[in-house]
Protein backbone atom coordinates (compact mmCIF):
# COMPACT_ATOMS: atom_id res chain seq x y z
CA UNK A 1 116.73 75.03 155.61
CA UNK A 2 118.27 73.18 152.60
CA UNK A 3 114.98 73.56 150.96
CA UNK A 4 114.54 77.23 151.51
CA UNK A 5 117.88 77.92 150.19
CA UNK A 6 117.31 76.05 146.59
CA UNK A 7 114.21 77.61 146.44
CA UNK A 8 115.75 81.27 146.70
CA UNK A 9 118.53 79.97 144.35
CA UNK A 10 116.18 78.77 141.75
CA UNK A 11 113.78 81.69 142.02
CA UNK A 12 116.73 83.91 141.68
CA UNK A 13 118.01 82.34 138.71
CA UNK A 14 114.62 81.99 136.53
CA UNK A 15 114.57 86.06 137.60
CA UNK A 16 117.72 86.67 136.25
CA UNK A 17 117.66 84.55 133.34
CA UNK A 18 113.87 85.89 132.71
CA UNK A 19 115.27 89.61 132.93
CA UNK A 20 118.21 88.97 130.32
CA UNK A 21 115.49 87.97 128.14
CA UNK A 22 112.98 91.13 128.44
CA UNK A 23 113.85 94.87 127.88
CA UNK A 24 112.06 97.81 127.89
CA UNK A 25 111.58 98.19 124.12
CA UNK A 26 113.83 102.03 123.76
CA UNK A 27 116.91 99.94 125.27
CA UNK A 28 115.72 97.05 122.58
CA UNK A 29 116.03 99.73 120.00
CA UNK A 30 119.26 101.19 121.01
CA UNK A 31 120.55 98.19 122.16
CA UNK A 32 119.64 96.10 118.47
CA UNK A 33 118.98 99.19 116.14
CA UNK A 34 115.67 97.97 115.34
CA UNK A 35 112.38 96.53 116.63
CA UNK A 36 110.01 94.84 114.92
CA UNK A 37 107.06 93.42 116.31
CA UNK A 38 103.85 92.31 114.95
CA UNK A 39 100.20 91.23 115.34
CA UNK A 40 100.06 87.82 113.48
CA UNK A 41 98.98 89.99 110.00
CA UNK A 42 101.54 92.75 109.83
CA UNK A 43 104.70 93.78 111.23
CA UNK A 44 106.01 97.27 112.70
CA UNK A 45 109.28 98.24 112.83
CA UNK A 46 110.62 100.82 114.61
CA UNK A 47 114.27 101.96 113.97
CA UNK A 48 117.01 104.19 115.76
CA UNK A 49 117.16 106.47 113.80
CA UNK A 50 113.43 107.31 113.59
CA UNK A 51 111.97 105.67 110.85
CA UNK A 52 109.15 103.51 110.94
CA UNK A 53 108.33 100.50 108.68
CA UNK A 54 105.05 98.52 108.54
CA UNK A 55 103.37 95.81 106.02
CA UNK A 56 101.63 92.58 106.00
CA UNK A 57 103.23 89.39 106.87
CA UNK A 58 101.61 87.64 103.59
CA UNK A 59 101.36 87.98 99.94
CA UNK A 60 99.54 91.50 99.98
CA UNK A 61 98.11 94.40 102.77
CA UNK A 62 98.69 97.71 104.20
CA UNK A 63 101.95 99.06 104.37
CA UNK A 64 102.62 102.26 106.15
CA UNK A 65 106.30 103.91 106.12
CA UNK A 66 107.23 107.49 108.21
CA UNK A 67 108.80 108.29 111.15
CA UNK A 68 108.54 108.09 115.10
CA UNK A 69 108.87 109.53 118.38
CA UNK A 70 108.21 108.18 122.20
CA UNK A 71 106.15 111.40 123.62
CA UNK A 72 105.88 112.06 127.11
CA UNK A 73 103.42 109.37 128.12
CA UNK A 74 105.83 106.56 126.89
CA UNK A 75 103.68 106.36 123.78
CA UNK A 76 105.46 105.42 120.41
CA UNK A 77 104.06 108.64 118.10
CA UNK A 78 104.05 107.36 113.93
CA UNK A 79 103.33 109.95 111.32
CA UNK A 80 103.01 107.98 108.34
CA UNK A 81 102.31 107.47 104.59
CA UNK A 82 99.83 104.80 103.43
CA UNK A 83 100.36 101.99 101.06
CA UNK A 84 99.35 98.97 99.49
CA UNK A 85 101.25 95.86 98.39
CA UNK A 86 99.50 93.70 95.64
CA UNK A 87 96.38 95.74 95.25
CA UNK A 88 95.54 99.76 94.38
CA UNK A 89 96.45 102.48 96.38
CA UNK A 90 95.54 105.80 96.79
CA UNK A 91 97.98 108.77 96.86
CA UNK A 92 98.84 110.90 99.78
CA UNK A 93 97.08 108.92 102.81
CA UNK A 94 98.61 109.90 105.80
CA UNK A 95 98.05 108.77 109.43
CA UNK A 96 99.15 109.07 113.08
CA UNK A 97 99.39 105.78 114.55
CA UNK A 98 99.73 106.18 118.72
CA UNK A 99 101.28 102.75 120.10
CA UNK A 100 102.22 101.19 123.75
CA UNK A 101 104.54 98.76 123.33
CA UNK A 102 104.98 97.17 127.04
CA UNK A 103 108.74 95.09 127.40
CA UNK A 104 109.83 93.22 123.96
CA UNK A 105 111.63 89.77 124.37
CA UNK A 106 113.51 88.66 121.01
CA UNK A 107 113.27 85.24 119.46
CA UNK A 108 114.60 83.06 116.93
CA UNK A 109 113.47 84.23 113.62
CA UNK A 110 111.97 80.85 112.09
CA UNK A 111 112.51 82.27 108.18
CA UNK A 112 111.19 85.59 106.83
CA UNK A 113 108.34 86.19 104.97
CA UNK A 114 108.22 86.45 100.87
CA UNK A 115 108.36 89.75 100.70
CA UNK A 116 108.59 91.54 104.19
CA UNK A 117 110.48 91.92 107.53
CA UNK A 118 109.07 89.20 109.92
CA UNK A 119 108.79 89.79 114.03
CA UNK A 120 112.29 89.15 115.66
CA UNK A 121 110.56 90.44 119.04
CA UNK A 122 107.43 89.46 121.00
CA UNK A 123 105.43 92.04 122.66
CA UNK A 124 102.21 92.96 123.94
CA UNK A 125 101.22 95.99 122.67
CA UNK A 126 97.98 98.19 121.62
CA UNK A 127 97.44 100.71 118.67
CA UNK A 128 95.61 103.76 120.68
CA UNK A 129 94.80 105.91 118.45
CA UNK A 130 94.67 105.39 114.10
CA UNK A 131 93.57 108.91 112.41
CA UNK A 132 93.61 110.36 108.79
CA UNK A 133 95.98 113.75 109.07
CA UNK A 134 97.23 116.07 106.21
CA UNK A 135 100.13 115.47 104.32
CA UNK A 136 103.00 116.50 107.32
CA UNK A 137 105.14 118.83 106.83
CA UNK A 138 108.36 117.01 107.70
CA UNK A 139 109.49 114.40 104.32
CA UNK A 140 108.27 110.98 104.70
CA UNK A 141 111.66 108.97 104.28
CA UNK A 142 111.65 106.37 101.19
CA UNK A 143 113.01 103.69 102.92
């Protein structure tokens, strides 16, 4: 009986200590302001108030700055301008980028990156959909 009863006890508490740790990435973002989570080459951060921020986690790459919603489906919806850090660029790319970001867990930042934000949450996630759209109507912020 003993036995059974630390069991439950420890089960229970790796639960509850497991579930402090994880959060459904919108409460992340109201609860912290900010996500940013990345694929080992570039980050993506999505903020409360709407904007989105993305760019390499090295010297040069991609970077892609606009704005976000969470449609219907759960899916995190990016309209955004395309960049380039450390190499040429061409004016007035623009792309929607369709994301599922499944729960976030944050960690210990271990030092940021030269010239970027780094990761401060792991997540699984998947890029759905990448296409080339007209400039949108609704200002790209600068940030």
């Amino acid at each position: 009986m003993i036995k059974h009863l630390l069991a439950v006890l420890f089960c229970l508490s790796c639960s509850l200590a497991f579930s402090a740790d994880v959060l459904e990435p919108m409460k992340a973002i109201e609860q912290f302001g900010a996500i940013t989570i990345g694929d080992g080459s570039s980050f993506f951060t999505f903020s409360k108030d709407g904007s989105f921020n993305s760019g390499p986690l090295g010297m040069s790459g991609r970077t892609m700055k606009g704005y976000w919603f969470k449609d219907e489906d759960g899916r995190f919806v990016v309209t955004a301008k395309f960049g380039w850090i450390n190499g040429l660029s061409l004016d007035e790319q623009y792309r929607r980028i369709v994301f599922r970001i499944s729960h976030v867990s944050r960690h210990v930042k271990e030092g940021k990156t030269p010239h970027m934000a780094e990761p401060d949450f792991d997540s699984y996630f998947l890029i759905n959909e990448m296409i080339t759209i007209p400039k949108p109507e609704k200002p790209i912020p600068l940030r």
